[in-house]
PDB file of N, CA and C in Angstrom:
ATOM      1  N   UNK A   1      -1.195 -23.522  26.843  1.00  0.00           N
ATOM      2  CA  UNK A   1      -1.369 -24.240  25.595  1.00  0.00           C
ATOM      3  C   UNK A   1      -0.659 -23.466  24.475  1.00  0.00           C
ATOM      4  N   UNK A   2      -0.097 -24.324  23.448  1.00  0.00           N
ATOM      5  CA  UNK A   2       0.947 -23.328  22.941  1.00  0.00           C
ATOM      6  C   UNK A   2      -0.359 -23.861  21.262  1.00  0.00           C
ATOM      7  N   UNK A   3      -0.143 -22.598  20.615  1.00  0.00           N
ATOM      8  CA  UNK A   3      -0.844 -22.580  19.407  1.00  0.00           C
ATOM      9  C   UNK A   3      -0.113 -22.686  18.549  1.00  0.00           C
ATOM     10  N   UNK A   4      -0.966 -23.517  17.322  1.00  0.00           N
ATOM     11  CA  UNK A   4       0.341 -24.082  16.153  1.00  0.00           C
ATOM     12  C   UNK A   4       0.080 -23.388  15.336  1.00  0.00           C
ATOM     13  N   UNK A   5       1.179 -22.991  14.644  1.00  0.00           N
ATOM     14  CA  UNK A   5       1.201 -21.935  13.817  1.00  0.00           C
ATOM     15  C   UNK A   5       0.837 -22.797  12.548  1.00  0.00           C
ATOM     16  N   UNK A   6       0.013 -21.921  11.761  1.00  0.00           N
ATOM     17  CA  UNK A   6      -0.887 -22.277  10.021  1.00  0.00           C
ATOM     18  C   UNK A   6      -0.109 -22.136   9.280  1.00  0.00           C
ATOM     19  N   UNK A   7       0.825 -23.083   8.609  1.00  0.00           N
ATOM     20  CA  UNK A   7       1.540 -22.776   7.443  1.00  0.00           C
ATOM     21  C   UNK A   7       0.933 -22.294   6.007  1.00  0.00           C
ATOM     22  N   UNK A   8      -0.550 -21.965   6.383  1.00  0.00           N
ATOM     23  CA  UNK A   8      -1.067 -21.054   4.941  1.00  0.00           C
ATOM     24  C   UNK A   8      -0.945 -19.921   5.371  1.00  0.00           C
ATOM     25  N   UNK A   9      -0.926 -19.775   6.720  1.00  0.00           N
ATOM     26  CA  UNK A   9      -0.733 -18.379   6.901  1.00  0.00           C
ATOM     27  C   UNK A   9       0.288 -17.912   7.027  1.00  0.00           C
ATOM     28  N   UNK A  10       1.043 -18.284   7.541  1.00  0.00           N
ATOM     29  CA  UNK A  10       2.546 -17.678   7.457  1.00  0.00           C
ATOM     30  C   UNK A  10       2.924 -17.201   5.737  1.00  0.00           C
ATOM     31  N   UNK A  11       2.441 -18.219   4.649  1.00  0.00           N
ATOM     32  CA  UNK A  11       2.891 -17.797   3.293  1.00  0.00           C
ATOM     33  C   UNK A  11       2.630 -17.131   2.966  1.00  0.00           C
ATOM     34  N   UNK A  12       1.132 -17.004   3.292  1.00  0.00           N
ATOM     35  CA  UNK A  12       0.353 -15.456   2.819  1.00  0.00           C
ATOM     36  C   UNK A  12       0.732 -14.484   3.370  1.00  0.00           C
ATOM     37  N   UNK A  13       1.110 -14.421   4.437  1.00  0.00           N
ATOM     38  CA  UNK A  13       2.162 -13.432   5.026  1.00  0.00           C
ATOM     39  C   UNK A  13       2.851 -12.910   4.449  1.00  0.00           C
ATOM     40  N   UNK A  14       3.759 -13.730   3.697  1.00  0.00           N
ATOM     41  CA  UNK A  14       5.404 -13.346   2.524  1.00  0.00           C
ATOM     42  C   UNK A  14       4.987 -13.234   1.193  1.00  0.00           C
ATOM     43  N   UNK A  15       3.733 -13.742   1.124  1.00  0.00           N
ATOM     44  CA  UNK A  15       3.429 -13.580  -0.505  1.00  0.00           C
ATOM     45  C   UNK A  15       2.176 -13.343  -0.653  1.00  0.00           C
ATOM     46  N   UNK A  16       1.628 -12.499   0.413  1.00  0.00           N
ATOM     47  CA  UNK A  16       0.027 -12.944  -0.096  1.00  0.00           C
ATOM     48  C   UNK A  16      -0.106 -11.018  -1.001  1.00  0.00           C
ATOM     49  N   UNK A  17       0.533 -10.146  -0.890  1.00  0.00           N
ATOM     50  CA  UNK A  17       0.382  -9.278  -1.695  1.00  0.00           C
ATOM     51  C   UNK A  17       0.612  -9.037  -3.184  1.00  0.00           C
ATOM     52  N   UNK A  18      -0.642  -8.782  -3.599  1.00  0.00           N
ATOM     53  CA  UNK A  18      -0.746  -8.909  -4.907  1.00  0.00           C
ATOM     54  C   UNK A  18       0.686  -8.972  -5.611  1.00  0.00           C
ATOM     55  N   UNK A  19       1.115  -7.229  -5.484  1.00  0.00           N
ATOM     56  CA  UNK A  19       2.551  -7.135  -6.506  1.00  0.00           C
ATOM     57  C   UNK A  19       3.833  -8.030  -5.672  1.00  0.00           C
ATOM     58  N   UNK A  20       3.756  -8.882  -4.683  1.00  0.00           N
ATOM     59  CA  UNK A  20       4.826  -9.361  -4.437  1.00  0.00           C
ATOM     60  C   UNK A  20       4.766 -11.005  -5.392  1.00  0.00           C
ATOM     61  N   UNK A  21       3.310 -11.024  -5.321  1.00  0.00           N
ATOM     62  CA  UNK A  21       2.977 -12.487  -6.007  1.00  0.00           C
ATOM     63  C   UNK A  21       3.522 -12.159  -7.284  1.00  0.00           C
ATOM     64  N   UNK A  22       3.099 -10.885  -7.888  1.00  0.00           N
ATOM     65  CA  UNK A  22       3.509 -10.655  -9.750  1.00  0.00           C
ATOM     66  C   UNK A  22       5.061 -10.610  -9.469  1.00  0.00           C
ATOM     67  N   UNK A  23       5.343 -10.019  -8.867  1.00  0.00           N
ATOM     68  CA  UNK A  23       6.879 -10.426  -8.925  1.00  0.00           C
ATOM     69  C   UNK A  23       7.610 -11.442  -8.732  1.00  0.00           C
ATOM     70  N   UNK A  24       7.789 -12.398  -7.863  1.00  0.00           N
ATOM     71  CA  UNK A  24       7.865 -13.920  -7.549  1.00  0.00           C
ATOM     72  C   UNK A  24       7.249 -14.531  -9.123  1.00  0.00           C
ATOM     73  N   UNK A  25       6.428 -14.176  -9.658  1.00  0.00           N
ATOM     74  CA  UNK A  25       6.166 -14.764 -10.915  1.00  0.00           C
ATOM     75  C   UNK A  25       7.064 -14.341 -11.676  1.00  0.00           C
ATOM     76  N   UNK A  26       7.407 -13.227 -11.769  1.00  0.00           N
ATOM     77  CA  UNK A  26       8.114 -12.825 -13.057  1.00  0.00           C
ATOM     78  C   UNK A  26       9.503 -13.410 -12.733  1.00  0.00           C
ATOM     79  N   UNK A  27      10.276 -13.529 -11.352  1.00  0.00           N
ATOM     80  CA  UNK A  27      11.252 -13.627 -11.066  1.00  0.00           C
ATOM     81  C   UNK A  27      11.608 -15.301 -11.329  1.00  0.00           C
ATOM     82  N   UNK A  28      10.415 -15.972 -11.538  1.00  0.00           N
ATOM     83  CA  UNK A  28      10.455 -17.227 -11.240  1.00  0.00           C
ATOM     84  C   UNK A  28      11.217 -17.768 -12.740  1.00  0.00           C
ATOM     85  N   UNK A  29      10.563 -16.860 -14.206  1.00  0.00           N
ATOM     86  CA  UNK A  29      11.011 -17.499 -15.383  1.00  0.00           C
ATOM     87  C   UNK A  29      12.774 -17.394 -15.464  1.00  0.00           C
ATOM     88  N   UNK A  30      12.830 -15.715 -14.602  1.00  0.00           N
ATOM     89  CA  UNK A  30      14.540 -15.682 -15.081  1.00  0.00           C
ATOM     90  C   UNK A  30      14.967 -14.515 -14.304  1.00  0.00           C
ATOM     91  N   UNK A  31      16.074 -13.771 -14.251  1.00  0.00           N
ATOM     92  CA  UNK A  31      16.800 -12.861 -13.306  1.00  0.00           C
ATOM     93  C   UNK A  31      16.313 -11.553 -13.993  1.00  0.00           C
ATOM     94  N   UNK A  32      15.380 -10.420 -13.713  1.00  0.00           N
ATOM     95  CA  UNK A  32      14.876  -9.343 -14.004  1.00  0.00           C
ATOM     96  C   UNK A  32      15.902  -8.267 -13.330  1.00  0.00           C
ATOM     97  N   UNK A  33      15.986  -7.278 -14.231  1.00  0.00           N
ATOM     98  CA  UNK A  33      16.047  -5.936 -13.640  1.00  0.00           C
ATOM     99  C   UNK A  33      14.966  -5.131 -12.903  1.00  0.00           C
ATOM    100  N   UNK A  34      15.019  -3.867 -12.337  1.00  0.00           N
ATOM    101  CA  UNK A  34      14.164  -3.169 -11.832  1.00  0.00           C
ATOM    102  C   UNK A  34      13.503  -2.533 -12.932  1.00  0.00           C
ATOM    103  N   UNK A  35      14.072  -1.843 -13.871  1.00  0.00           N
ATOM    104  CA  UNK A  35      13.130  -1.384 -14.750  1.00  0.00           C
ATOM    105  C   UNK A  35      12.258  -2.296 -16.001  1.00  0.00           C
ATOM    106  N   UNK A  36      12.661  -3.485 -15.936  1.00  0.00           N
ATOM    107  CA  UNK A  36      12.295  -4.581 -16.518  1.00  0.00           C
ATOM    108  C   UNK A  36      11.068  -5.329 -15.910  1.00  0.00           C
ATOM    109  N   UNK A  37      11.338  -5.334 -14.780  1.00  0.00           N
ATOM    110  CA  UNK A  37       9.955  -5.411 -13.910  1.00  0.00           C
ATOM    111  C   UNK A  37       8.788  -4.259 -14.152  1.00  0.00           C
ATOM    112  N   UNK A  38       9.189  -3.528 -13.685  1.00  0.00           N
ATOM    113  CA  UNK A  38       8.275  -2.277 -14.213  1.00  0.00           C
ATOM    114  C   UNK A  38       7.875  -2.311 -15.301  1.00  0.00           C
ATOM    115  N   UNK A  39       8.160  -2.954 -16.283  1.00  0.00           N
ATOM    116  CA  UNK A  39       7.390  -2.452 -17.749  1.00  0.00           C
ATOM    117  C   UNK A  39       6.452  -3.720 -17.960  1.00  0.00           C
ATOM    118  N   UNK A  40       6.869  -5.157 -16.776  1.00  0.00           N
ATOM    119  CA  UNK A  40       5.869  -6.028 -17.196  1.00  0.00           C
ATOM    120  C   UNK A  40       4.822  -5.959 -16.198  1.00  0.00           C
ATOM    121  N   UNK A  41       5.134  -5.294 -14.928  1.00  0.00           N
ATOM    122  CA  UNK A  41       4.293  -4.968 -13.673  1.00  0.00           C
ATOM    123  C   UNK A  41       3.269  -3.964 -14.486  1.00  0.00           C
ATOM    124  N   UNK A  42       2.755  -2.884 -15.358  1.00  0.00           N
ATOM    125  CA  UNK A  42       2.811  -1.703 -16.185  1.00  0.00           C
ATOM    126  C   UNK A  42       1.927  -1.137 -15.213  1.00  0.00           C
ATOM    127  N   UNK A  43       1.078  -1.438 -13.642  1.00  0.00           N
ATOM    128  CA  UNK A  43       0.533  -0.294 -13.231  1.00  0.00           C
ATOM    129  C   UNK A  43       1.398   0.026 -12.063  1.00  0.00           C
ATOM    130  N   UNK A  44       2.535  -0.783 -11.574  1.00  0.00           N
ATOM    131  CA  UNK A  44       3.206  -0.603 -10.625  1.00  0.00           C
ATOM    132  C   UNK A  44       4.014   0.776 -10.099  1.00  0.00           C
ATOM    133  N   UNK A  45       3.792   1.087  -9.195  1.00  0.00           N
ATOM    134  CA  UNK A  45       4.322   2.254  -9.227  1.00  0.00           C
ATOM    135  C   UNK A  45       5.951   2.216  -8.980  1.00  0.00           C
ATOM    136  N   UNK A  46       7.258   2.707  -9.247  1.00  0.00           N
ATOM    137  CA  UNK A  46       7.630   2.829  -8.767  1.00  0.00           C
ATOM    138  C   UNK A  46       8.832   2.459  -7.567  1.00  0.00           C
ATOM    139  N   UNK A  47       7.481   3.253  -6.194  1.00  0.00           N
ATOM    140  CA  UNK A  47       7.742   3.272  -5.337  1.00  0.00           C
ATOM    141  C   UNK A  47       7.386   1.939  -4.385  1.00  0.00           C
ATOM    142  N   UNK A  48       6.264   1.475  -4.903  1.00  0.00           N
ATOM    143  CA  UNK A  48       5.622  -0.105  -5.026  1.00  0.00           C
ATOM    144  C   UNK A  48       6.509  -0.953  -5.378  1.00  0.00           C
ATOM    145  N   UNK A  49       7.279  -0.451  -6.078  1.00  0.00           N
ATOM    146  CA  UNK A  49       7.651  -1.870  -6.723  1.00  0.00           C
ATOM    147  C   UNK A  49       9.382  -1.745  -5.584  1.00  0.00           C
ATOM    148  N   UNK A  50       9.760  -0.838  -5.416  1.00  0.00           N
ATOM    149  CA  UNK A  50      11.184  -0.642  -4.323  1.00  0.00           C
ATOM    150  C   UNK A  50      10.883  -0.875  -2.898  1.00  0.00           C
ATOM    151  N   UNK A  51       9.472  -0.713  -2.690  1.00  0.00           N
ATOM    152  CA  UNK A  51       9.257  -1.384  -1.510  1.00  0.00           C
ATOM    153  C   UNK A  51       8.919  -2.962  -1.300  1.00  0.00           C
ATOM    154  N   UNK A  52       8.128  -3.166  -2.436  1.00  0.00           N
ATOM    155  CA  UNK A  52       7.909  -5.047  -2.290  1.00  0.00           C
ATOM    156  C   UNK A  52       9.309  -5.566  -2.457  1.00  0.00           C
ATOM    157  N   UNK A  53      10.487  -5.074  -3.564  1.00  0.00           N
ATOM    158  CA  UNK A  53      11.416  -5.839  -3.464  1.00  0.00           C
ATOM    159  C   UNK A  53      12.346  -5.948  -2.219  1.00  0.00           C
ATOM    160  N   UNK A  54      12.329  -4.325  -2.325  1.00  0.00           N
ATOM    161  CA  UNK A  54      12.773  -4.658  -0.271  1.00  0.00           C
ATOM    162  C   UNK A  54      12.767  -5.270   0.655  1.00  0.00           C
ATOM    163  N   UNK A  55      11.154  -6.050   1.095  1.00  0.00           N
ATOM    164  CA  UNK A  55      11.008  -6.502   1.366  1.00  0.00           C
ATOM    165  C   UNK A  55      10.552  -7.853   1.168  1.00  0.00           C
ATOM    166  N   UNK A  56      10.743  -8.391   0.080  1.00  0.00           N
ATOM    167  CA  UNK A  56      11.099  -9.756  -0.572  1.00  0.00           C
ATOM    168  C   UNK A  56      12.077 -10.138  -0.150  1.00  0.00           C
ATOM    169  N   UNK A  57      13.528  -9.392  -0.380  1.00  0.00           N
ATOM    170  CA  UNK A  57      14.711  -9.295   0.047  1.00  0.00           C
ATOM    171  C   UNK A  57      15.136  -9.138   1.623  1.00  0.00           C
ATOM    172  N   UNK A  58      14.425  -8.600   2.638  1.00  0.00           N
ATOM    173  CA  UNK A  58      14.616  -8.900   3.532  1.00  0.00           C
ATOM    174  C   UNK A  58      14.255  -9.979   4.296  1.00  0.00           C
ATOM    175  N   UNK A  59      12.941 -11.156   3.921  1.00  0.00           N
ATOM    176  CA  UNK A  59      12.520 -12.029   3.794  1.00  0.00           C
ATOM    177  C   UNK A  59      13.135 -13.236   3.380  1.00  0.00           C
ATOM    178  N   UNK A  60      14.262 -12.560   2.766  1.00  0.00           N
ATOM    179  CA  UNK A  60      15.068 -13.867   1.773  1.00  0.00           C
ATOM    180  C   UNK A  60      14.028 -14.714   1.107  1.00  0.00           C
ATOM    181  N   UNK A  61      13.276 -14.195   0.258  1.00  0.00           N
ATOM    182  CA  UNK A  61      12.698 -14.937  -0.875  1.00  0.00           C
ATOM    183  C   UNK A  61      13.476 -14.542  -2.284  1.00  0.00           C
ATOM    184  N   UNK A  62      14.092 -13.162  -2.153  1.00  0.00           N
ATOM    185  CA  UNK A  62      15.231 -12.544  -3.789  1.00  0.00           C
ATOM    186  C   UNK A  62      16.283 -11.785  -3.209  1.00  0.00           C
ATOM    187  N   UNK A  63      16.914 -12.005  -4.022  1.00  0.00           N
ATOM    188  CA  UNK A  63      18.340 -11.451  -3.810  1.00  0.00           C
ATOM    189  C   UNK A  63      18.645 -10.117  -4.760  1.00  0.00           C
ATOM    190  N   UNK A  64      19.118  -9.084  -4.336  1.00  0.00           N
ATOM    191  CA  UNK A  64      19.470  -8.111  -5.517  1.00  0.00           C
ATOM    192  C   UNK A  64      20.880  -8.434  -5.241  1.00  0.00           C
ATOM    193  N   UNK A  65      21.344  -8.243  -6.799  1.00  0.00           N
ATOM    194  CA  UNK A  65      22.258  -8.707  -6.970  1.00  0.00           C
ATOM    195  C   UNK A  65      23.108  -7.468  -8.118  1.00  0.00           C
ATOM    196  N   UNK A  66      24.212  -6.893  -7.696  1.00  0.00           N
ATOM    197  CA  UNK A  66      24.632  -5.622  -8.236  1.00  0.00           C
ATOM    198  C   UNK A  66      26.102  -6.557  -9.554  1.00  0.00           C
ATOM    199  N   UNK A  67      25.612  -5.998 -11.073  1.00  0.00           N
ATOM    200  CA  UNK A  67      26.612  -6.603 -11.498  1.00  0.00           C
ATOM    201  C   UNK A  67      27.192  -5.203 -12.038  1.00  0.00           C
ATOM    202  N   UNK A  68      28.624  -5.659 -11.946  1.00  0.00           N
ATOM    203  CA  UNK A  68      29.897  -4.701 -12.121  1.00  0.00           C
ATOM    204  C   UNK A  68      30.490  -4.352 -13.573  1.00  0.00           C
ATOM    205  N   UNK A  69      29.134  -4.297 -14.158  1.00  0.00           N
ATOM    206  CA  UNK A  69      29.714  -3.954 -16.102  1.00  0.00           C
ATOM    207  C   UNK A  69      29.991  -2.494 -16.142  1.00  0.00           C
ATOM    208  N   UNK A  70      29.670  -2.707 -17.600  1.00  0.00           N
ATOM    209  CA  UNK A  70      29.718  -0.965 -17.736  1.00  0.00           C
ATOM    210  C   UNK A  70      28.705  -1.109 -18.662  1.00  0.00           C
ATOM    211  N   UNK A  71      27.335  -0.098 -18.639  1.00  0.00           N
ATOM    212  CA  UNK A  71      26.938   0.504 -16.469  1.00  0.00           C
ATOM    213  C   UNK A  71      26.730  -0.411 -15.874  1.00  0.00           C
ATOM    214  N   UNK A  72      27.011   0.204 -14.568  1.00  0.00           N
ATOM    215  CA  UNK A  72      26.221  -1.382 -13.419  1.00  0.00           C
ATOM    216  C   UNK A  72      24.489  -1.550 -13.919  1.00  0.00           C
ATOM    217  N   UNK A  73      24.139  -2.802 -13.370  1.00  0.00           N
ATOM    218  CA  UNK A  73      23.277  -3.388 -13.393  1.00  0.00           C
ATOM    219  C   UNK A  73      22.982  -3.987 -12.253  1.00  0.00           C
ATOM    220  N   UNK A  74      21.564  -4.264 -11.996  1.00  0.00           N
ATOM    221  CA  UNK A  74      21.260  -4.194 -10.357  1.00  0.00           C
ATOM    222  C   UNK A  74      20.137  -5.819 -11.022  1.00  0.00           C
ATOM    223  N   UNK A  75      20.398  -6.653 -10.634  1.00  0.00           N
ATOM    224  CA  UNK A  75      19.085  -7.752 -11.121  1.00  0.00           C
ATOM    225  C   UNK A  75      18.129  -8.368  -9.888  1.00  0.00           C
ATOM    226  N   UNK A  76      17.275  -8.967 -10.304  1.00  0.00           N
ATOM    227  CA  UNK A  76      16.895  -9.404  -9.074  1.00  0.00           C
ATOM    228  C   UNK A  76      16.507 -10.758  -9.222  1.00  0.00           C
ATOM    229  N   UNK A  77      16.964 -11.840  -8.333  1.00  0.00           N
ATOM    230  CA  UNK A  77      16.406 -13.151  -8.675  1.00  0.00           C
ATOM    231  C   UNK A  77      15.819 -14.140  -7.574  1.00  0.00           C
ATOM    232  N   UNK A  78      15.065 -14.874  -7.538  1.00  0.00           N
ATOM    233  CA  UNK A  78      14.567 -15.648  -6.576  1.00  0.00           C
ATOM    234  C   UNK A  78      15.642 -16.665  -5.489  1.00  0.00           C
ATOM    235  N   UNK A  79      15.721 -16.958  -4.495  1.00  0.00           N
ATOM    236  CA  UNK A  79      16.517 -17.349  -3.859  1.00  0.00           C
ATOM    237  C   UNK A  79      16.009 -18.987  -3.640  1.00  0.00           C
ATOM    238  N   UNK A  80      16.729 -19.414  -3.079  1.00  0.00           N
ATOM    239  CA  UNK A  80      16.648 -21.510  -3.120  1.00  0.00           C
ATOM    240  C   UNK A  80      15.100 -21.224  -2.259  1.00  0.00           C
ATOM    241  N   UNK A  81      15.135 -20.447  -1.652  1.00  0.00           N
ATOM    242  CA  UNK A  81      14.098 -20.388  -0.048  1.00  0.00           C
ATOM    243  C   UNK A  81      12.388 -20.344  -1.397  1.00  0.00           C
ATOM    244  N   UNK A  82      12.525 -19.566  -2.512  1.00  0.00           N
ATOM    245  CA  UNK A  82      11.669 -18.970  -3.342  1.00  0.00           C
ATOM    246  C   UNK A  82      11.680 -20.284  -4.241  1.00  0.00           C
ATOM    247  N   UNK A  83      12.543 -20.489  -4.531  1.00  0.00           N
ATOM    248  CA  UNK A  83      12.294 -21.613  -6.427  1.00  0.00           C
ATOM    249  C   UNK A  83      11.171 -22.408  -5.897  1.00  0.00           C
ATOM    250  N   UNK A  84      10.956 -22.837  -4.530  1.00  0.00           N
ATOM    251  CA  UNK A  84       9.768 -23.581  -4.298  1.00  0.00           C
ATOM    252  C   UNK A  84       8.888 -23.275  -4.036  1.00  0.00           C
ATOM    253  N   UNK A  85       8.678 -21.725  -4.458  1.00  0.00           N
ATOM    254  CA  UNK A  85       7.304 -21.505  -4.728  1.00  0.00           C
ATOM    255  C   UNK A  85       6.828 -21.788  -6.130  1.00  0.00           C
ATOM    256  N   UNK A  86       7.752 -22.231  -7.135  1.00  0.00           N
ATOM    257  CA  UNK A  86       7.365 -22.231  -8.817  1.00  0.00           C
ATOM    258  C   UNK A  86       6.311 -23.135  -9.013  1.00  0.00           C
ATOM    259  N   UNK A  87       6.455 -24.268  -8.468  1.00  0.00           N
ATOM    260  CA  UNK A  87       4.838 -25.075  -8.801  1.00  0.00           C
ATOM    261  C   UNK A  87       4.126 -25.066  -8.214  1.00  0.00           C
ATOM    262  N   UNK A  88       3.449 -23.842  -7.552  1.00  0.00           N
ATOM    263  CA  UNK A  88       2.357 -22.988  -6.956  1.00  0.00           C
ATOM    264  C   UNK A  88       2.232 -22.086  -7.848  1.00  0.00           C
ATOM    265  N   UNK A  89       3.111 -21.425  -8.257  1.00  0.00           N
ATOM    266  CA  UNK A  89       2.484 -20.377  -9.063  1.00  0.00           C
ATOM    267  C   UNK A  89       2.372 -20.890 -10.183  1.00  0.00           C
ATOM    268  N   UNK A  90       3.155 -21.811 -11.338  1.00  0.00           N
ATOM    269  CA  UNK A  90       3.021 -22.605 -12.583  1.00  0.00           C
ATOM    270  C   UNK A  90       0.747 -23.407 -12.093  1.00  0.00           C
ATOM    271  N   UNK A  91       0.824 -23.854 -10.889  1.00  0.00           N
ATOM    272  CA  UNK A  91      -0.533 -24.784 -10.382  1.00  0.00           C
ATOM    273  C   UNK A  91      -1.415 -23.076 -10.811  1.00  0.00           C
ATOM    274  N   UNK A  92      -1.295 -21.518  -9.948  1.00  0.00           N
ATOM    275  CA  UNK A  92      -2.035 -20.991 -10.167  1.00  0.00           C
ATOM    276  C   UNK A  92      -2.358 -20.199 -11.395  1.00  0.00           C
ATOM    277  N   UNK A  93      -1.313 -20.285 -12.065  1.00  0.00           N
ATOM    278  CA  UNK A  93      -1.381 -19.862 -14.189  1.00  0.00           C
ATOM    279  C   UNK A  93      -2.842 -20.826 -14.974  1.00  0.00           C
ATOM    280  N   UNK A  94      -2.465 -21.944 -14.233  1.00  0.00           N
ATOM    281  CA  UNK A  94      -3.109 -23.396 -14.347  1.00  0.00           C
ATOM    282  C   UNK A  94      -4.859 -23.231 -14.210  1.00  0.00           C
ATOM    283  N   UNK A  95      -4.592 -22.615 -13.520  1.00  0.00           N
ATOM    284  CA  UNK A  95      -5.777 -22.860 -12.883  1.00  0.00           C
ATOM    285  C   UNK A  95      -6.758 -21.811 -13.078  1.00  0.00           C
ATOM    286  N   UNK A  96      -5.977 -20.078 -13.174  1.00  0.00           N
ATOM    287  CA  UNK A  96      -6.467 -18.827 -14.132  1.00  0.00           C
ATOM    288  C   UNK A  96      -6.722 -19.525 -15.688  1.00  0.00           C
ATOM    289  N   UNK A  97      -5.864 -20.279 -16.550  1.00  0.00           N
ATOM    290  CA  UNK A  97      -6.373 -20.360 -17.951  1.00  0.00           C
ATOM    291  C   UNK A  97      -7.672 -21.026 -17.999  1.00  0.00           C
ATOM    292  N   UNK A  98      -8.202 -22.175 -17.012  1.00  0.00           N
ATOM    293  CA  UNK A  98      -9.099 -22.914 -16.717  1.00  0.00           C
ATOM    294  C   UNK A  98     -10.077 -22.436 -16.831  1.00  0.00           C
ATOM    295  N   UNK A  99     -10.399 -21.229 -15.720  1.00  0.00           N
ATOM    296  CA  UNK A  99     -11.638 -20.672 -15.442  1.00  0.00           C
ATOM    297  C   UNK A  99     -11.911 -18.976 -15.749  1.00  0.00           C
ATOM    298  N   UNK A 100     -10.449 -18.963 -16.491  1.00  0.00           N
ATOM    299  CA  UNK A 100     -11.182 -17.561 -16.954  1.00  0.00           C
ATOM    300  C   UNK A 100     -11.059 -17.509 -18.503  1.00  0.00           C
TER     301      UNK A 100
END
């Protein structure tokens, strides 16, 4: 018997950690830097925050994306696979102003 896989679970899988959710949020309004994240993440560590994007990015939910100014700039933005998480997270903003 073959078992069907839970598509709530699989998401929570890719997003069910806290700082990957705050990030996917932040990423969702517009293209962030790393240290730009960090100052709106403000308890994030770090090393937290280079590992969730890592692995956001290996997930293909964001893309880092290296731009070639002067200085470089490293951004990070949500990928086509991600934009459809925005009215889930816009539903859960929704739903925090409600009841808290």
């Amino acid at each position: 018997m073959i078992k069907e896989i839970c598509p709530v679970t699989e998401t929570i899988k890719l997003i069910g950690k806290k700082w990957n959710l705050l990030i996917l949020k932040n990423l969702s309004e517009r293209p962030y830097s790393f240290n730009e994240l960090k100052r709106n993440l403000d308890s994030i560590s770090s090393k937290t925050l280079s590992e969730s994007l890592a692995y956001l990015n290996k997930e293909g939910l964001i893309v880092r994306e290296v731009k070639v100014n002067s200085p470089i700039r490293v951004e990070y933005r949500l990928t086509k696979k991600a934009s459809g998480l925005k009215p889930v997270l816009e539903d859960m903003a929704k739903w925090g102003k409600k009841w808290l």
